[in-house]
Protein backbone atom coordinates (compact mmCIF):
# COMPACT_ATOMS: atom_id res chain seq x y z
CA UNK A 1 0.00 0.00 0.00
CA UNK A 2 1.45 3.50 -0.56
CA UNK A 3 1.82 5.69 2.12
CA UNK A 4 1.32 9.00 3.38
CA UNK A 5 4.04 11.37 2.47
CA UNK A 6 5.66 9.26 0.82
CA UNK A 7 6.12 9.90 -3.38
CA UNK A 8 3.34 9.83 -5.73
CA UNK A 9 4.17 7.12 -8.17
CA UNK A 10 4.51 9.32 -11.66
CA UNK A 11 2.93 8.39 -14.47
CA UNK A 12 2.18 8.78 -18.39
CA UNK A 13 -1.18 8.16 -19.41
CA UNK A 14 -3.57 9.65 -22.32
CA UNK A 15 -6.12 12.46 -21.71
CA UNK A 16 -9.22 13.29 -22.94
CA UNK A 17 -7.75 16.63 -23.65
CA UNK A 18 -5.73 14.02 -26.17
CA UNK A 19 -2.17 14.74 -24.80
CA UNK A 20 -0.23 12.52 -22.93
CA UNK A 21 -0.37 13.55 -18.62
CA UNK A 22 2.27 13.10 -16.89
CA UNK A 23 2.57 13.52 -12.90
CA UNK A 24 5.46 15.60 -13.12
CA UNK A 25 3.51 18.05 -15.28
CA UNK A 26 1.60 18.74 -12.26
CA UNK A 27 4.78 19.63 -9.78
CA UNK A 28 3.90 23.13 -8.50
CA UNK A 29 0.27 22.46 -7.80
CA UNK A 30 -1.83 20.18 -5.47
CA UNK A 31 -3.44 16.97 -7.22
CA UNK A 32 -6.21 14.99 -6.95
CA UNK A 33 -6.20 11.64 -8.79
CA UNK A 34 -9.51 9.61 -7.84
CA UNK A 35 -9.56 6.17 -9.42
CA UNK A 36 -12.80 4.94 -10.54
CA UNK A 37 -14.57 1.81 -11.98
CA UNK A 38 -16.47 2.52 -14.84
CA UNK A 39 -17.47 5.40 -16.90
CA UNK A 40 -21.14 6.48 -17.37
CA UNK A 41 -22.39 4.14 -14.04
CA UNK A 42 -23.93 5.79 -11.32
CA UNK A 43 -21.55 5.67 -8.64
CA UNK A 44 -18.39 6.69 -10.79
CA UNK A 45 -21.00 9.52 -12.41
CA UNK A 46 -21.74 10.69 -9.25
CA UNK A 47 -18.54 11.19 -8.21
CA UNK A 48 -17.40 12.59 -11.31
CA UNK A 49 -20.15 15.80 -11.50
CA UNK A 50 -19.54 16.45 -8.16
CA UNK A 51 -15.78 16.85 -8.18
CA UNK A 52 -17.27 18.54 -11.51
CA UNK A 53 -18.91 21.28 -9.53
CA UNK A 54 -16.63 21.91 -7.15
CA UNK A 55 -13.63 22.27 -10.11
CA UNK A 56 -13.39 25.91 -9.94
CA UNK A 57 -13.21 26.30 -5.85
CA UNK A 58 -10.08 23.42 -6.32
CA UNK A 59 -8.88 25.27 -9.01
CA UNK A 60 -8.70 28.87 -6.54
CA UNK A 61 -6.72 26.41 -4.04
CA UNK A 62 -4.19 25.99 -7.02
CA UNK A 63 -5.28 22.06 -7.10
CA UNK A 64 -6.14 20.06 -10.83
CA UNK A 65 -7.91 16.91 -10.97
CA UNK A 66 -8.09 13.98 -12.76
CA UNK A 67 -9.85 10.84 -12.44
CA UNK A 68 -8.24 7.51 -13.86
CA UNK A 69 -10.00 4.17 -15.37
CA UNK A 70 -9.46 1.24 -17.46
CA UNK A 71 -12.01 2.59 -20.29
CA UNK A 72 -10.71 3.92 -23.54
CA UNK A 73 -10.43 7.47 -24.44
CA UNK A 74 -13.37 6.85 -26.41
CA UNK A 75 -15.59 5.98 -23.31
CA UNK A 76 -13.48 8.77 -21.55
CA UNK A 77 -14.77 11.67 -24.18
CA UNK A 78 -18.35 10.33 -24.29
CA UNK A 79 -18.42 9.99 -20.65
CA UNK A 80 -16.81 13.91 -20.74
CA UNK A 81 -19.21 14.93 -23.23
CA UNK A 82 -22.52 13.94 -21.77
CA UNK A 83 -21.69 15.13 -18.54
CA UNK A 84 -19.81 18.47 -19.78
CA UNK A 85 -16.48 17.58 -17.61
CA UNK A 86 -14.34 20.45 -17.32
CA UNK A 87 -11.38 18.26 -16.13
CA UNK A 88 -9.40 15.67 -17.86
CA UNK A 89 -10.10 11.95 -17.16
CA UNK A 90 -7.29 9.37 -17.85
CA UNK A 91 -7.05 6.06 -19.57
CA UNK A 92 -5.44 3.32 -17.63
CA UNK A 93 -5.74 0.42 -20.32
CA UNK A 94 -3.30 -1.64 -19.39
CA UNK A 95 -3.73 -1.27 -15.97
CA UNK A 96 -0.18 -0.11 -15.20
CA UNK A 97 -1.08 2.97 -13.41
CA UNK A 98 -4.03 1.38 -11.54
CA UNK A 99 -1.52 -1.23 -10.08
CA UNK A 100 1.40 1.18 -9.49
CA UNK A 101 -1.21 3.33 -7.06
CA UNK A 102 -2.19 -0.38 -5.35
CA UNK A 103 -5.74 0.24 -6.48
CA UNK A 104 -6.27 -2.49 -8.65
CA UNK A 105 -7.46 -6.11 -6.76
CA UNK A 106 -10.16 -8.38 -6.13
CA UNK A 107 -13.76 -7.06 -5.75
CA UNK A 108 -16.95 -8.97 -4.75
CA UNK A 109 -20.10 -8.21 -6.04
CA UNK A 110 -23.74 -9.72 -6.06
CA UNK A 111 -21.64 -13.72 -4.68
CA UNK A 112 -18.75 -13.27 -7.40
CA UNK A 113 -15.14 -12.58 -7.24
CA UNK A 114 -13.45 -10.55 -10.02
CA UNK A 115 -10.67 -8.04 -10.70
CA UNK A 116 -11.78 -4.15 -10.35
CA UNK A 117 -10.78 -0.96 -9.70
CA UNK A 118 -11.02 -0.33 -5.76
CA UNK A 119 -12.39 3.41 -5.70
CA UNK A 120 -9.84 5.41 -3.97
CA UNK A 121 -8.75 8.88 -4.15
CA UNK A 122 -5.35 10.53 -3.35
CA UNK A 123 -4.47 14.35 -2.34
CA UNK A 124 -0.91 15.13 -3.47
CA UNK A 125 0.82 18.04 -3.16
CA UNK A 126 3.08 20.52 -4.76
CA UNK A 127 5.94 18.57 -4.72
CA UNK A 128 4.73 15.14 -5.52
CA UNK A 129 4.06 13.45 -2.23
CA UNK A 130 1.00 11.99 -1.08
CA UNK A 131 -0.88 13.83 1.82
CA UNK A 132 -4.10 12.03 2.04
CA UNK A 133 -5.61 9.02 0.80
CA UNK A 134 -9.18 7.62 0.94
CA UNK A 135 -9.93 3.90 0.37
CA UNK A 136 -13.60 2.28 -0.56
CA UNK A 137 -14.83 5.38 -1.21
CA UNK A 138 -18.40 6.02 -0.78
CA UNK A 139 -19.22 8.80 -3.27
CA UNK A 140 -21.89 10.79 -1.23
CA UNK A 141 -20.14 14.00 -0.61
CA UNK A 142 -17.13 12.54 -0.99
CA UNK A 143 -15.43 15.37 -3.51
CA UNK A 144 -16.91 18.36 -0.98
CA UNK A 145 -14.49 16.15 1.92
CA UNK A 146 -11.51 16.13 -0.41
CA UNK A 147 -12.07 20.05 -1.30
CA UNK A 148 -12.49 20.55 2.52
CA UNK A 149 -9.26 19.03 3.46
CA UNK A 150 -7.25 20.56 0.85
CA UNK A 151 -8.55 23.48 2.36
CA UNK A 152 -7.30 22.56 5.87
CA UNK A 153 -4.10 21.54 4.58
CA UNK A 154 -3.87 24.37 2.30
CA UNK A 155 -4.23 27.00 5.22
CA UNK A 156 -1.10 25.41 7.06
């Protein structure tokens, strides 16, 4: 499992904004990088609008986000499209990143086992090192939590 404070594993993945992201792009600035199961389902899309919402009050505490899945760019943009994202969402397709960040492992739903994304969120800041992480996130209010500690930590 990573830790807090230690580094943020970087990473180069495609974005919907179609240019390769890289971590270190992003040194500078806080970061949030929520992993998430599946484009266009209601948890993930609930999750998604609301860290939607709240971009521009992240944005004033000099913090981008992206959120990372296995789905193609082409799910990505849809997904983007229909929900008007204003943020860049990441495609994971080989899974690299998702098992790099520990978040990729067995899930259990409805009396079967399978391989998933575990829904889990980090805060990183300016530097690269990781200052908060959630696990088995529940998405209800969950971006407004992440927005209020960055503003916590922020203040410091």
């Amino acid at each position: 499992m990573l830790k807090i404070n230690s580094q943020a594993p970087n990473f180069k993945l495609l974005s919907t904004s179609k240019e390769i992201y890289s971590l270190k792009d992003s040194l500078g600035k806080y970061v949030v990088i929520y992993f998430y199961p599946k484009d266009d389902t209601p948890g993930c899309t609930i999750e998604t609008n609301d860290f939607n919402k709240l971009l521009s009050k992240f944005k004033k505490l000099d913090c981008e986000v992206y959120g990372i899945s296995k789905d193609s760019l082409k799910s990505h943009d849809k997904f983007r499209d229909k929900y008007k994202i204003k943020f860049d969402l990441l495609a994971d397709e080989d899974i690299k990143v998702l098992k790099k960040y520990k978040v990729w492992g067995k899930k259990k739903f409805m009396g079967r086992e399978f391989m998933g994304i575990n829904r889990t969120t980090f805060l990183i800041d300016k530097k690269g090192k990781i200052l908060k992480i959630w696990e088995n996130v529940k998405v209800k209010d969950h971006a407004k939590e992440v927005l209020e500690t960055l503003k916590d930590i922020s203040k410091k």
